[in-house]
C-alpha atoms as a PDB file:
ATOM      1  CA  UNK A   1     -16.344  18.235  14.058  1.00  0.00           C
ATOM      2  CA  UNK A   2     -17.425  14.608  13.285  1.00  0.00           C
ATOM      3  CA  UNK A   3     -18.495  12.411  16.197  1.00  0.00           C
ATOM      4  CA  UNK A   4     -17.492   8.320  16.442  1.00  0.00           C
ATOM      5  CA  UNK A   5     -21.046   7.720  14.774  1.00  0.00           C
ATOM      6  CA  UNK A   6     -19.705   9.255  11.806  1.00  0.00           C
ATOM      7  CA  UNK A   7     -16.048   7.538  11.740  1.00  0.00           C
ATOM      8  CA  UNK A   8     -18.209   3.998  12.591  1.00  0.00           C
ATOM      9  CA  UNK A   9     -20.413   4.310   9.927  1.00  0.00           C
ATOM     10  CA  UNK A  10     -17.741   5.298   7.334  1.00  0.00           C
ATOM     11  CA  UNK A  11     -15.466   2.441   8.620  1.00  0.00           C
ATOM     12  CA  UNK A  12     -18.197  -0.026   8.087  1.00  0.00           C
ATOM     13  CA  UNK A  13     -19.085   1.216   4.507  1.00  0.00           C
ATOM     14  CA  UNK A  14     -15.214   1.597   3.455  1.00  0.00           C
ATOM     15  CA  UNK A  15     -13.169  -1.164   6.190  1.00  0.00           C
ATOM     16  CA  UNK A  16     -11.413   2.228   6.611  1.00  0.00           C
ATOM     17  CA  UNK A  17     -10.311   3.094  10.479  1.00  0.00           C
ATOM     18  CA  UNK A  18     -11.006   6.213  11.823  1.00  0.00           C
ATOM     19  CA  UNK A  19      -6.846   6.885  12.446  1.00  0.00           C
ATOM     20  CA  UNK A  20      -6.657   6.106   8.747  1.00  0.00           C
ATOM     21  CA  UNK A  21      -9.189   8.855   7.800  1.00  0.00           C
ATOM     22  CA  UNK A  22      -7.716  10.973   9.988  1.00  0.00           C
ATOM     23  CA  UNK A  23      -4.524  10.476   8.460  1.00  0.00           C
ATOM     24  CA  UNK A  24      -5.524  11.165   5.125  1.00  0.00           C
ATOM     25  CA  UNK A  25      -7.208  14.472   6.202  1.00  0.00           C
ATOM     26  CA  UNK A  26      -4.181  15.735   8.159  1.00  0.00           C
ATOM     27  CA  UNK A  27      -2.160  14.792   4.328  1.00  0.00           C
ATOM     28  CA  UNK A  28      -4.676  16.847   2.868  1.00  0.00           C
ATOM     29  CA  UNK A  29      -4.482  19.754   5.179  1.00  0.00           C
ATOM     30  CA  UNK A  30      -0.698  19.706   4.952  1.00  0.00           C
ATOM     31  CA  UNK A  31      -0.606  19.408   1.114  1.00  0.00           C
ATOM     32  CA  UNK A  32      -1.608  23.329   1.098  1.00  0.00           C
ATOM     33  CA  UNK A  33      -3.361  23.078  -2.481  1.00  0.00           C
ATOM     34  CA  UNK A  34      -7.147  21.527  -2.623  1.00  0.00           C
ATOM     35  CA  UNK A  35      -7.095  22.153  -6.119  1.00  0.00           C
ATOM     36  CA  UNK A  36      -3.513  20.848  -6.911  1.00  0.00           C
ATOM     37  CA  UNK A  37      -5.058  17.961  -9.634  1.00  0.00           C
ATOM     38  CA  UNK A  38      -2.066  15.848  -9.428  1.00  0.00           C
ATOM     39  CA  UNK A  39      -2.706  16.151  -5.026  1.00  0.00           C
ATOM     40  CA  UNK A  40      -6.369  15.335  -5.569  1.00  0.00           C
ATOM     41  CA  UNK A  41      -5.836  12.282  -7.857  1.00  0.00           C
ATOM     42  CA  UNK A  42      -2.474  10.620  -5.749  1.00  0.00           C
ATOM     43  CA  UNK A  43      -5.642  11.201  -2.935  1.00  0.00           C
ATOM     44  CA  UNK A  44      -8.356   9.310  -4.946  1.00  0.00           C
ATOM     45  CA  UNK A  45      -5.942   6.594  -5.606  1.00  0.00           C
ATOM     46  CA  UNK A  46      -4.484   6.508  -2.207  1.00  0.00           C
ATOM     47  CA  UNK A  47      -8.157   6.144  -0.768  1.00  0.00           C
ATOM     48  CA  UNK A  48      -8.882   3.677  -3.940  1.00  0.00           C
ATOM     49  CA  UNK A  49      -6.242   1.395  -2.198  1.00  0.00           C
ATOM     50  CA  UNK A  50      -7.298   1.672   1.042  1.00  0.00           C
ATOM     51  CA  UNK A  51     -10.840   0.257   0.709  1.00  0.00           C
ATOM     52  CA  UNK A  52     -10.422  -1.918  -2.686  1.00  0.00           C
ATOM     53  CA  UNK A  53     -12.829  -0.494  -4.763  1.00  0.00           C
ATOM     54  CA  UNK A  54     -11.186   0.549  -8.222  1.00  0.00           C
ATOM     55  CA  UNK A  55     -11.838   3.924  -9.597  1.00  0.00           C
ATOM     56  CA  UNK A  56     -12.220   4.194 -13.530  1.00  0.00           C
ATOM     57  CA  UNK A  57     -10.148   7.082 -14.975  1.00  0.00           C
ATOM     58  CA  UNK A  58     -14.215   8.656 -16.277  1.00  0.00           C
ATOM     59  CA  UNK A  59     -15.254   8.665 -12.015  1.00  0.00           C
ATOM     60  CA  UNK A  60     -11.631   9.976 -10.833  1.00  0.00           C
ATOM     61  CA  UNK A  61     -11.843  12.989 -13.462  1.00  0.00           C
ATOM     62  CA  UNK A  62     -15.479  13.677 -11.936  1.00  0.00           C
ATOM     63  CA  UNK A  63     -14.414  13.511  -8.122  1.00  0.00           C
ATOM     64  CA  UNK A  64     -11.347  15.830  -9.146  1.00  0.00           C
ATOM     65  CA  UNK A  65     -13.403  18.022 -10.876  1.00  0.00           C
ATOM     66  CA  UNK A  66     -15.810  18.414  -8.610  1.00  0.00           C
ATOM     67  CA  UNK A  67     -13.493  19.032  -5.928  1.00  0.00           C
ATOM     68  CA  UNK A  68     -12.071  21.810  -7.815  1.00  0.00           C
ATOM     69  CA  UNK A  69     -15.003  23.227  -9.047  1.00  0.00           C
ATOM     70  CA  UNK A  70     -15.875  23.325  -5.332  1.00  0.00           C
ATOM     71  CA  UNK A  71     -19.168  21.419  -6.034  1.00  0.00           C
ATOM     72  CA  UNK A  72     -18.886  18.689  -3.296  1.00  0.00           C
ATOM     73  CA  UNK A  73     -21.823  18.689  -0.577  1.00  0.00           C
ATOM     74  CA  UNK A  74     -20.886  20.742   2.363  1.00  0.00           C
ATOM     75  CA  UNK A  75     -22.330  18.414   4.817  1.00  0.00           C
ATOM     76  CA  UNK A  76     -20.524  15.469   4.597  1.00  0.00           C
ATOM     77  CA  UNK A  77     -22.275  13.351   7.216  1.00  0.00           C
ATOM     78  CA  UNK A  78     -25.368  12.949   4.485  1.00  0.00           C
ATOM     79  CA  UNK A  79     -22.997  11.039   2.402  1.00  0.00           C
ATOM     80  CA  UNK A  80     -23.053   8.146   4.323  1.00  0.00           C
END
């Protein structure tokens, strides 16, 4: 689905390897519940961590909300 362009050009904005991401999406797909809140936020944290940026409580409610709310851009690859 996403080519080594993409995974390069996320690495190099986050310091985040592709086996990482990878990782993370395979804990997603297991976890069985995109709109489990508790799921999404352990996520935002976990991926806080990883690339040591801090997210304030106000940004982590909107990126779980949003997720919920299914209101995240469906192509991905723009993001970055």
């Amino acid at each position: 689905m996403f080519g080594d362009s993409f995974f390069k050009r996320v690495e190099k904005k986050t310091n985040v390897d592709k086996n990482t991401i990878l990782s993370l999406a395979k804990k997603l797909q297991n976890s069985n519940n995109m709109k489990d809140e508790k799921v999404l936020r352990d996520m935002v944290q976990e991926i806080s961590t990883l690339t040591g940026r801090k997210v304030e409580k106000e940004r982590e409610d909107k990126i779980v909300n949003a997720i919920m709310k299914d209101n995240v851009p469906k192509d991905i690859d723009k993001m970055f």
